[in-house]
N, C-alpha and C. Protein backbone atom coordinates (compact mmCIF):
# COMPACT_ATOMS: atom_id res chain seq x y z
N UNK A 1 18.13 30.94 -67.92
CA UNK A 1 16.72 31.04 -68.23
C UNK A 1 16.54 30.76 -69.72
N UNK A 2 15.40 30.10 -70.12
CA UNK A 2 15.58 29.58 -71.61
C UNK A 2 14.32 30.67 -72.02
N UNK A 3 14.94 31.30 -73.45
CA UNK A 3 13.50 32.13 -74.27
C UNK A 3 12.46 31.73 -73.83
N UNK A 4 11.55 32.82 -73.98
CA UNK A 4 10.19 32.54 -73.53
C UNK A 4 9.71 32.17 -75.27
N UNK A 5 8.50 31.40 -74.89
CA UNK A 5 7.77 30.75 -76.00
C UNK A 5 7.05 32.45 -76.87
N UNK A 6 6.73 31.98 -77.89
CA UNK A 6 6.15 33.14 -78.52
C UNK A 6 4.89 33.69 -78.39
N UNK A 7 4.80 34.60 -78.11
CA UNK A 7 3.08 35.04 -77.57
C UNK A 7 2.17 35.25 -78.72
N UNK A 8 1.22 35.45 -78.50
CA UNK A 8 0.26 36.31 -79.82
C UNK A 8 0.13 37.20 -79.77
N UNK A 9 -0.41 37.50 -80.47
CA UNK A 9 -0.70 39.38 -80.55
C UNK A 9 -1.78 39.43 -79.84
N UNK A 10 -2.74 38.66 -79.60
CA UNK A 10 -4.04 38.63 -78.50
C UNK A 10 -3.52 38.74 -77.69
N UNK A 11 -2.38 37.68 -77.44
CA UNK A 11 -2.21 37.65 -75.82
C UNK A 11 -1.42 38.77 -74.90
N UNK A 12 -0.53 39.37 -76.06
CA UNK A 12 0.00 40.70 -75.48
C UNK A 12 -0.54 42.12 -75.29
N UNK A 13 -1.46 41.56 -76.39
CA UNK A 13 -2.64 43.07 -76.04
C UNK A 13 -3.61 42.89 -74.87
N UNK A 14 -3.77 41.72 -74.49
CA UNK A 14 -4.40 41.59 -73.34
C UNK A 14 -3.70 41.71 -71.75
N UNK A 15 -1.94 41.27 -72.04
CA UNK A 15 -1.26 41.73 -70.79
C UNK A 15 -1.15 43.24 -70.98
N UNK A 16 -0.86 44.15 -71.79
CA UNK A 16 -1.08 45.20 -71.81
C UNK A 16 -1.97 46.03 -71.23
N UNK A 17 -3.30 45.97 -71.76
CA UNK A 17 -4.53 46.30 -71.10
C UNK A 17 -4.69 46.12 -69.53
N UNK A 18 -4.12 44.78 -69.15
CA UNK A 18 -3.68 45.06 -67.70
C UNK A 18 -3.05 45.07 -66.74
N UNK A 19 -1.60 45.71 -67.79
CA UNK A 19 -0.70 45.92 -66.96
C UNK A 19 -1.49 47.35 -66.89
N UNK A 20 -2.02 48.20 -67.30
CA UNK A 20 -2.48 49.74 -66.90
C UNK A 20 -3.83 49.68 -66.03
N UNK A 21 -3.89 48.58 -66.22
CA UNK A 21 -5.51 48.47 -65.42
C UNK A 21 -5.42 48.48 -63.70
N UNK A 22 -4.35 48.15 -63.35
CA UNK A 22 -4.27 47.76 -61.81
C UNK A 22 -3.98 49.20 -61.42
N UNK A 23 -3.58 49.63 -60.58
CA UNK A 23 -4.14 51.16 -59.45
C UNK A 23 -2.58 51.73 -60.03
N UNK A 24 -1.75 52.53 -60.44
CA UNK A 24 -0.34 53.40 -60.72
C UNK A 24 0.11 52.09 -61.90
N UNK A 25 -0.27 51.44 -62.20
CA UNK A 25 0.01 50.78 -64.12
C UNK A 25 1.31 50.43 -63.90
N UNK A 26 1.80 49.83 -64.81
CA UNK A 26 3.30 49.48 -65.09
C UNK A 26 3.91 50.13 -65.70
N UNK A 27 5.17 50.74 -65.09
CA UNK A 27 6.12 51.45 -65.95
C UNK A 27 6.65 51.37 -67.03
N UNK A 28 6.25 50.06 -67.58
CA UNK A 28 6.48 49.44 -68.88
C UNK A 28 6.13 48.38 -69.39
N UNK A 29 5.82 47.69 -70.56
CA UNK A 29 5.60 46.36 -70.72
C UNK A 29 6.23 46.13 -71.69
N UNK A 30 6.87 45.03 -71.69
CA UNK A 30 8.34 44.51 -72.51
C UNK A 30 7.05 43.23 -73.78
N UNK A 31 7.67 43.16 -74.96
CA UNK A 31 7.38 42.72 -75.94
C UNK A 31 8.60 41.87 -76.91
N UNK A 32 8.04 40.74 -77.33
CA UNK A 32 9.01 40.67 -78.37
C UNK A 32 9.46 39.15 -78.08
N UNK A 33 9.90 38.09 -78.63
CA UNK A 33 10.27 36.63 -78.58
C UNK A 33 11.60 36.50 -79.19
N UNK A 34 12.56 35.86 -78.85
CA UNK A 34 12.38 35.02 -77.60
C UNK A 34 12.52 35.64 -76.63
N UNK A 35 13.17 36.85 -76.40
CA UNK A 35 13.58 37.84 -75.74
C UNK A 35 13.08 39.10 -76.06
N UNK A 36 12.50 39.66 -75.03
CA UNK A 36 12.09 41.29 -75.26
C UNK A 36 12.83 42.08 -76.07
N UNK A 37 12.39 42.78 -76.98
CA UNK A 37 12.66 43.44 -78.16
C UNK A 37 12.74 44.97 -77.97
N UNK A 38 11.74 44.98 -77.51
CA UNK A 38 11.07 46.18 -77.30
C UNK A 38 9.98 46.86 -76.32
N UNK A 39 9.60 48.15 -75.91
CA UNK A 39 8.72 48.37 -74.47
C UNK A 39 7.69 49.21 -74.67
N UNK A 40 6.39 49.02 -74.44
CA UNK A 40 5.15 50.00 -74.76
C UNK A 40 5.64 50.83 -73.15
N UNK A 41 5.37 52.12 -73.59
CA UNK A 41 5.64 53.29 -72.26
C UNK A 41 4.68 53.99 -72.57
N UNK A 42 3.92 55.12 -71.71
CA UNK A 42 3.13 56.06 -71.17
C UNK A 42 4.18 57.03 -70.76
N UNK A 43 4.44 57.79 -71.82
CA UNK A 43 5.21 59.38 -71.99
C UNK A 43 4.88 60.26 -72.80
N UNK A 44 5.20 61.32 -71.98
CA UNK A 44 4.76 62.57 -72.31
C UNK A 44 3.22 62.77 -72.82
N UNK A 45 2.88 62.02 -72.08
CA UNK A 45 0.98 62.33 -72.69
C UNK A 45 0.49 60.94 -73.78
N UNK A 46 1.32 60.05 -74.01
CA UNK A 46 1.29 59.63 -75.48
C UNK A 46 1.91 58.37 -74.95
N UNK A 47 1.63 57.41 -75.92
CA UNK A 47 1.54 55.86 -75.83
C UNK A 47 2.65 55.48 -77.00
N UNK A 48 3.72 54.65 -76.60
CA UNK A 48 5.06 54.63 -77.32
C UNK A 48 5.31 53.36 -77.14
N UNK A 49 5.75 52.75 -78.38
CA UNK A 49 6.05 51.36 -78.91
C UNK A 49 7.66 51.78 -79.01
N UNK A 50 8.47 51.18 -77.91
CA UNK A 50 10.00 51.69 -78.32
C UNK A 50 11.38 50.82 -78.00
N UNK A 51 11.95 50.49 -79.23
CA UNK A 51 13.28 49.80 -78.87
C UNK A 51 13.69 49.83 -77.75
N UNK A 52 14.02 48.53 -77.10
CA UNK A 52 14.98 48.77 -75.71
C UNK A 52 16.21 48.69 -75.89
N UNK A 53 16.84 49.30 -75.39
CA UNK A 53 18.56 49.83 -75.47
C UNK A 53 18.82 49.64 -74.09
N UNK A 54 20.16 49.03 -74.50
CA UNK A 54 20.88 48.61 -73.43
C UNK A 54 22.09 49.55 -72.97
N UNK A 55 22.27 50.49 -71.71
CA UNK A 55 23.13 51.09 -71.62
C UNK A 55 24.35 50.64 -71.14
N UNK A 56 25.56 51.47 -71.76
CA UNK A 56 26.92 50.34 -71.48
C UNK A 56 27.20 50.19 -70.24
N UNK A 57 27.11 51.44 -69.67
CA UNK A 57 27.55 51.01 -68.21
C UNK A 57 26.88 50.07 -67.62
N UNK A 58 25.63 49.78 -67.41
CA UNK A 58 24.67 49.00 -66.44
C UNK A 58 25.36 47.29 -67.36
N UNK A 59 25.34 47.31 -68.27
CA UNK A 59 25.88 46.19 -68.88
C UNK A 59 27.68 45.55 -68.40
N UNK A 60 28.68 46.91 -68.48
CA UNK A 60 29.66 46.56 -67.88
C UNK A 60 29.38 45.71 -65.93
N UNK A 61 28.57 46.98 -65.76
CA UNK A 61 28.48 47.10 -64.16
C UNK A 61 27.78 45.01 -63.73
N UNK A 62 27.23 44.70 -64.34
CA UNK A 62 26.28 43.84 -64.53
C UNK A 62 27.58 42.55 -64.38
N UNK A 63 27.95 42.86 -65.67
CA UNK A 63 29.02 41.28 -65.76
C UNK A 63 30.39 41.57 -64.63
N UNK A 64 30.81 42.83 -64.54
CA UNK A 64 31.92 42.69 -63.62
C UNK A 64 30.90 41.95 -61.81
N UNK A 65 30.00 42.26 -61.70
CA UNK A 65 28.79 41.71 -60.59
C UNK A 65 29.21 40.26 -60.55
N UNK A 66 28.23 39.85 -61.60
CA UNK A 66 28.28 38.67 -61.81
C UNK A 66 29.06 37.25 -62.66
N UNK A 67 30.07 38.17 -63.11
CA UNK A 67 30.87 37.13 -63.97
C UNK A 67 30.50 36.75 -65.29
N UNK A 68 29.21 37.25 -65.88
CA UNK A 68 29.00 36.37 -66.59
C UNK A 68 27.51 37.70 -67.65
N UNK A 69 27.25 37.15 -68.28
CA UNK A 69 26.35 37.71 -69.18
C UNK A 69 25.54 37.56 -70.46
N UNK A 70 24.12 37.28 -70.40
CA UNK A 70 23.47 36.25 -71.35
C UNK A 70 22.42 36.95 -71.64
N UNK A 71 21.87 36.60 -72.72
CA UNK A 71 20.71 37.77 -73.63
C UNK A 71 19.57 37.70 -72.56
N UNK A 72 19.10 37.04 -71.63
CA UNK A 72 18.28 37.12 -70.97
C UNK A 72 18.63 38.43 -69.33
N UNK A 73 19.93 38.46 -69.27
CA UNK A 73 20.56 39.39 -68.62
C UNK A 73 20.29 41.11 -69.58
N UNK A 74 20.62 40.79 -70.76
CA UNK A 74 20.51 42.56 -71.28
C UNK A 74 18.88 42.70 -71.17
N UNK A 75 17.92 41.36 -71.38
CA UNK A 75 16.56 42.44 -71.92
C UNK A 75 16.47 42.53 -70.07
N UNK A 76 16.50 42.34 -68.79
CA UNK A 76 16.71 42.34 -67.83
C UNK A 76 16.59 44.18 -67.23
N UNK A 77 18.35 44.29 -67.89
CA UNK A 77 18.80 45.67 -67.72
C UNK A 77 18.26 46.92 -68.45
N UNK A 78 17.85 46.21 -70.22
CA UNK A 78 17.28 47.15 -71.20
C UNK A 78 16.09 48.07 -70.91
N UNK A 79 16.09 49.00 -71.56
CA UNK A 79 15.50 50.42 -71.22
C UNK A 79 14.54 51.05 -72.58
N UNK A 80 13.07 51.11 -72.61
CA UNK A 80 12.04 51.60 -73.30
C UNK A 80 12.50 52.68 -74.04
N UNK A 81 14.04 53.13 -74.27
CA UNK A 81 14.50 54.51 -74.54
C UNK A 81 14.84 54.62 -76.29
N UNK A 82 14.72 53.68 -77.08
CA UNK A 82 15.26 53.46 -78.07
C UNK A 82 14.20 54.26 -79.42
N UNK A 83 14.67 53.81 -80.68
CA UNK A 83 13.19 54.68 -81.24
C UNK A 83 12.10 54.17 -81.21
N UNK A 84 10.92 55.16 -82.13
CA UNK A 84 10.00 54.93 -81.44
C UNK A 84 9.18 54.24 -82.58
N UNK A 85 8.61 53.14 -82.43
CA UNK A 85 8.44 52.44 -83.60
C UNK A 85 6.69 53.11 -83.85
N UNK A 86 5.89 52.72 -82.77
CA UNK A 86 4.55 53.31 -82.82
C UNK A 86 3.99 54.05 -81.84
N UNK A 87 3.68 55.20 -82.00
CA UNK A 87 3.09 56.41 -81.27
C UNK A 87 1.07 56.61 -81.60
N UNK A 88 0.59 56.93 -80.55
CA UNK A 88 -0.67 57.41 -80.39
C UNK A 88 -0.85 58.32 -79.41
N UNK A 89 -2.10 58.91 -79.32
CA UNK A 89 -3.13 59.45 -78.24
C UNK A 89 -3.03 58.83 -77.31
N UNK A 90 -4.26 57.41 -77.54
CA UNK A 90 -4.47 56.34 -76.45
C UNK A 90 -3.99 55.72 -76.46
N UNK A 91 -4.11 54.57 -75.36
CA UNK A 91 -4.28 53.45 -75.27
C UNK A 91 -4.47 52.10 -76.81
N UNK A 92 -5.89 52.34 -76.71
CA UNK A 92 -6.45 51.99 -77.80
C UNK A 92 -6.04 52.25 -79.33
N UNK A 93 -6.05 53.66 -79.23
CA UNK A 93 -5.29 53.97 -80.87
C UNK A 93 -3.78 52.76 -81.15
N UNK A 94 -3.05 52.64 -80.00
CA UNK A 94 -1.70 52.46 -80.08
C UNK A 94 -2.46 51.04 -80.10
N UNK A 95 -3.32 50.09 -79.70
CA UNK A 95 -3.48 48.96 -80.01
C UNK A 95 -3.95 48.42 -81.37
N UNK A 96 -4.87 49.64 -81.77
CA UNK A 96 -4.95 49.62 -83.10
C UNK A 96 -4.02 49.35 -84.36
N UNK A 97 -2.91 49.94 -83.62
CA UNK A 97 -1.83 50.14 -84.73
C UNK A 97 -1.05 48.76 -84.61
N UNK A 98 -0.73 48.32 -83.50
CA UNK A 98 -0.22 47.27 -83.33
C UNK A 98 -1.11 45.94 -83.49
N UNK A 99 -2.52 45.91 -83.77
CA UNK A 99 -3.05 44.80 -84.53
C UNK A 99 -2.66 45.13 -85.88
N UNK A 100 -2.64 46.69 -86.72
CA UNK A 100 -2.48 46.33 -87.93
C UNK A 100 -1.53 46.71 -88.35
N UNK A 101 -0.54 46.09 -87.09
CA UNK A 101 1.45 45.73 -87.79
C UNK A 101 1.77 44.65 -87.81
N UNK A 102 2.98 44.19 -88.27
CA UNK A 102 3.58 42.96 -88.48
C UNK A 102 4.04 42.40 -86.89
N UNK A 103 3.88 41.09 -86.79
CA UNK A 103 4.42 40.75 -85.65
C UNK A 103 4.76 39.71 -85.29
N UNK A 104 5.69 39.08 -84.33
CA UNK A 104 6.00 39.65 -83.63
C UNK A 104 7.17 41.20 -84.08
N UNK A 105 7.38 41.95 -83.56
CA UNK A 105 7.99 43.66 -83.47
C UNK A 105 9.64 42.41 -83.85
């Protein structure tokens, strides 16, 4: 699979908005060029901008699978668990913050 092209900051705040908009939301939405960087999550009450980390095992488990293993394979496996770059209330607050950050993350 070849990198994805680079998004805007419009355009990710707008998949955002509806990935939560449809009926139980998305468990996550992945960010970041060429390869996902990082994952907006809905935890603990609160809206989280957070490194994805790749855990070793699912990574071992992964290439002994398949033979093989490519950056489009880790953001695949990677996990919203990492720190937390931007925190809010809402929704909105957390979009706020992420129009007035640097980007792409």
């Amino acid at each position: 699979m070849a990198p994805r092209a680079s998004e805007t900051k419009a355009a990710f705040l707008q998949r955002l908005r509806e990935a939560w908009a449809r009926e139980g939301g998305a468990a996550w939405v992945g960010l970041g060029a060429p390869h996902h960087s990082h994952g907006v999550v809905f935890e603990g009450g609160r809206w989280r901008v957070r490194q994805l980390e790749l855990p070793e095992e699912k990574a071992a488990a992964y290439l002994a699978a398949h033979g093989r293993f490519m950056p489009e394979d880790a953001e695949l496996l990677s996990e919203p668990t990492g720190a937390v770059v931007y925190e809010a209330a809402t929704r909105e607050e957390l979009v706020a913050l992420i129009e007035a950050g640097r980007w792409p993350l």
